[in-house]
PDB file of N, CA and C in Angstrom:
ATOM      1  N   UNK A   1      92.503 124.958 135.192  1.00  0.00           N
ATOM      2  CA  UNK A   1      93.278 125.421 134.031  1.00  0.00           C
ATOM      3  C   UNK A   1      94.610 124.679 133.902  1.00  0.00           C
ATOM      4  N   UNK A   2      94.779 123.773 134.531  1.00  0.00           N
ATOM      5  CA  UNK A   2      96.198 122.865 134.666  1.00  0.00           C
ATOM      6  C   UNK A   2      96.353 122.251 133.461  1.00  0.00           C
ATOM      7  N   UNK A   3      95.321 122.052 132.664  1.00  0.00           N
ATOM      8  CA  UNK A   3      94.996 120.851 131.631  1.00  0.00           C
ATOM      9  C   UNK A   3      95.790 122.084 130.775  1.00  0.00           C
ATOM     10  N   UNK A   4      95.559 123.059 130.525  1.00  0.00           N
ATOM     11  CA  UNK A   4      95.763 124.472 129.742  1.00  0.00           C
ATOM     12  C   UNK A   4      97.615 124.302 129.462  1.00  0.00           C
ATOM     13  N   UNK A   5      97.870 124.454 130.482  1.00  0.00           N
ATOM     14  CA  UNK A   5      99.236 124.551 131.042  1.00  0.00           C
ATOM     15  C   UNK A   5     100.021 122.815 130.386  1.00  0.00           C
ATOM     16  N   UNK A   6      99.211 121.889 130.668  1.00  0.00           N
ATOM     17  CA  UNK A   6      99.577 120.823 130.391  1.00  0.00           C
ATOM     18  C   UNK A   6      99.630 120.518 128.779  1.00  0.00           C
ATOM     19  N   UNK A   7      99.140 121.034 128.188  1.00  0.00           N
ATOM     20  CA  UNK A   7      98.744 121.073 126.555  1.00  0.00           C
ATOM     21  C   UNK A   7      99.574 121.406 126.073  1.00  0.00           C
ATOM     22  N   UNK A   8     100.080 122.808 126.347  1.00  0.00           N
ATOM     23  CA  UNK A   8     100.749 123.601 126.326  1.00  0.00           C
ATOM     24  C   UNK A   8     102.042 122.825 126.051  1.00  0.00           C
ATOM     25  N   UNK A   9     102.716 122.641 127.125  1.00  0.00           N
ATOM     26  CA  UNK A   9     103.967 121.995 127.418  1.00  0.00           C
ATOM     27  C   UNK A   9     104.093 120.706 126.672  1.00  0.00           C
ATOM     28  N   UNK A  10     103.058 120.257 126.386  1.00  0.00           N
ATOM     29  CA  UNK A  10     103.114 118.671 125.231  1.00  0.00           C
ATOM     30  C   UNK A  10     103.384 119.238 124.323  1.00  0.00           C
ATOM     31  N   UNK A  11     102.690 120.427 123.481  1.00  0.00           N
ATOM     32  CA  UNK A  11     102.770 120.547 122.018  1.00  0.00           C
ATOM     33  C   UNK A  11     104.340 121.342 121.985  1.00  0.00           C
ATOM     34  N   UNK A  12     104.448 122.255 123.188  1.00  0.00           N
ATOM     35  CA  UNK A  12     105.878 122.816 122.908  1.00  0.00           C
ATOM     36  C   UNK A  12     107.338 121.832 123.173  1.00  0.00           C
ATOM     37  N   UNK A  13     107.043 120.846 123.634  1.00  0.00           N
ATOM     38  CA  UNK A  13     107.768 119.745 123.798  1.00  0.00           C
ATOM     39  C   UNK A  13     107.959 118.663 122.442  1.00  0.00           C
ATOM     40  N   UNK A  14     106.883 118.433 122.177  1.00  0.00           N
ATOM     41  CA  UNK A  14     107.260 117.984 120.592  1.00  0.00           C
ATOM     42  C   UNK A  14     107.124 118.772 119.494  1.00  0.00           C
ATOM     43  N   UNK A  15     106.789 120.319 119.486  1.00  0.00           N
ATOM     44  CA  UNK A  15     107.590 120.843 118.285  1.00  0.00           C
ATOM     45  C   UNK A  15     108.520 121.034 118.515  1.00  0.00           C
ATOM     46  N   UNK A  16     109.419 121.262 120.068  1.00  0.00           N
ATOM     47  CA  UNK A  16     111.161 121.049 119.903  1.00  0.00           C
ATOM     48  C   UNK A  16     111.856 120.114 119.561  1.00  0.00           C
ATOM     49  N   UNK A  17     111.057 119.193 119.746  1.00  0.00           N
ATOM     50  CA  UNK A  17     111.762 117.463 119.584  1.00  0.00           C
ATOM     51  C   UNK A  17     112.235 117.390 117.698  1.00  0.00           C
ATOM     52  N   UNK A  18     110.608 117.818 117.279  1.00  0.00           N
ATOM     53  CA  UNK A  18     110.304 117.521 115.913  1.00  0.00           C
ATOM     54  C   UNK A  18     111.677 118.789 114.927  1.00  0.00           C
ATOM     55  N   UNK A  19     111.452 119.764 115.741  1.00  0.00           N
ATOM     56  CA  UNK A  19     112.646 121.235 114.821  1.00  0.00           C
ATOM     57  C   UNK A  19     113.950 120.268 115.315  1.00  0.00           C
ATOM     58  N   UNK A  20     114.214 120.183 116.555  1.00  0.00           N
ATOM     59  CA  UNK A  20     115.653 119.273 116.675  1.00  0.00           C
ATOM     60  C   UNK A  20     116.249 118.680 115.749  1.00  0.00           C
ATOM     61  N   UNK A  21     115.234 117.454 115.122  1.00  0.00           N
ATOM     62  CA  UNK A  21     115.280 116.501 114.454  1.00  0.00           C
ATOM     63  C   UNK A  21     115.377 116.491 113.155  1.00  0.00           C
ATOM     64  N   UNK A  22     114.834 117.645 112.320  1.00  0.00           N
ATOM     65  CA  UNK A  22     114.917 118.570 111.198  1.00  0.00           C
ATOM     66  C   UNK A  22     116.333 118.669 111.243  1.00  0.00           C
ATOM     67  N   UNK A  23     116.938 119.800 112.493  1.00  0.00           N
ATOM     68  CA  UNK A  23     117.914 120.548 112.068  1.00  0.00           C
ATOM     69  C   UNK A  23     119.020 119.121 112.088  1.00  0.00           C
ATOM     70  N   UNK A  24     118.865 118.668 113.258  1.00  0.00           N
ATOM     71  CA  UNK A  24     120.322 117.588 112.607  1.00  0.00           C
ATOM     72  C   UNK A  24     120.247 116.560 111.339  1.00  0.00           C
ATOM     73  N   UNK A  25     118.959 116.566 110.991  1.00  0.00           N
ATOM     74  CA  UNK A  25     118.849 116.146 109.469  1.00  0.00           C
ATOM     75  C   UNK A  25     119.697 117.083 108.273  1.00  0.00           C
ATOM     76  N   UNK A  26     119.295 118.132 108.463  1.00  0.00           N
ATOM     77  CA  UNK A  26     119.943 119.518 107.520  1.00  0.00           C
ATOM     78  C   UNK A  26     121.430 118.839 107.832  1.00  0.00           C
ATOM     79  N   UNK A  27     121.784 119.255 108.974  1.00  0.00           N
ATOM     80  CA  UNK A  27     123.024 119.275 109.115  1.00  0.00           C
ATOM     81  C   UNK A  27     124.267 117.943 108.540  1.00  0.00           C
ATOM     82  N   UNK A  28     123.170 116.893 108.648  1.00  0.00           N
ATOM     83  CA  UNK A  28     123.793 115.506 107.819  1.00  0.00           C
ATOM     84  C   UNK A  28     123.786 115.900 106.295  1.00  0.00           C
ATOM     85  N   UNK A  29     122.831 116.254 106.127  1.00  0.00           N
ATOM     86  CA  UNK A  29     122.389 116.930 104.394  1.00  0.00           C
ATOM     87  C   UNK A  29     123.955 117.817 104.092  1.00  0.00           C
ATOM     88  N   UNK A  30     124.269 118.345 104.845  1.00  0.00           N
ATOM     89  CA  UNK A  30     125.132 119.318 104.013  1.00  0.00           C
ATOM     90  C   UNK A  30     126.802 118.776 104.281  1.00  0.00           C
ATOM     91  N   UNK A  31     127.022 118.244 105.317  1.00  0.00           N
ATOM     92  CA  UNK A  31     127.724 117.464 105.877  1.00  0.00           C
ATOM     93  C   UNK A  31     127.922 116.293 104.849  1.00  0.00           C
ATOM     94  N   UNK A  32     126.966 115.559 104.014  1.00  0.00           N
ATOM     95  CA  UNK A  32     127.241 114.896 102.294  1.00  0.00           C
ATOM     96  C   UNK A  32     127.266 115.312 101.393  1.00  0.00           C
ATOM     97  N   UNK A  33     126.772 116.359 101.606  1.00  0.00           N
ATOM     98  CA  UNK A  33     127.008 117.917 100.314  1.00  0.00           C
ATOM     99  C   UNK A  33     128.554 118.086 100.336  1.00  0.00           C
ATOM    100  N   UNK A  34     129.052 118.616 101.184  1.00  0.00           N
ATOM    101  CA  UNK A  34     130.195 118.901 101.477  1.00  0.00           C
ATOM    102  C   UNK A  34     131.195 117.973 100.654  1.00  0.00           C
ATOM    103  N   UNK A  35     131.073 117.029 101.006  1.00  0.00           N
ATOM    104  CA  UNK A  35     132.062 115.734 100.562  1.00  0.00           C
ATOM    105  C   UNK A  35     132.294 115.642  98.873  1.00  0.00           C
ATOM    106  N   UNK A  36     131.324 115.836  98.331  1.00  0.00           N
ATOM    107  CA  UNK A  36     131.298 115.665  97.231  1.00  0.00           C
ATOM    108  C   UNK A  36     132.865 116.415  96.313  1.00  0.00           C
TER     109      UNK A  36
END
């Protein structure tokens, strides 16, 4: 069941990567919003 465990930890590893990457996108987004 290691493979289980191992799956696991890949997919929850790059949907954190992938939400990370979102949010400091947002955060540039509003951060040029701002300026205006």
């Amino acid at each position: 069941m290691w493979y289980l465990a191992w799956i696991l930890g890949t997919l929850f590893a790059c949907s954190f990567s992938i939400i990370t990457v979102l949010a400091l996108d947002q955060i540039e987004v509003r951060k040029n919003n701002s300026d205006d």
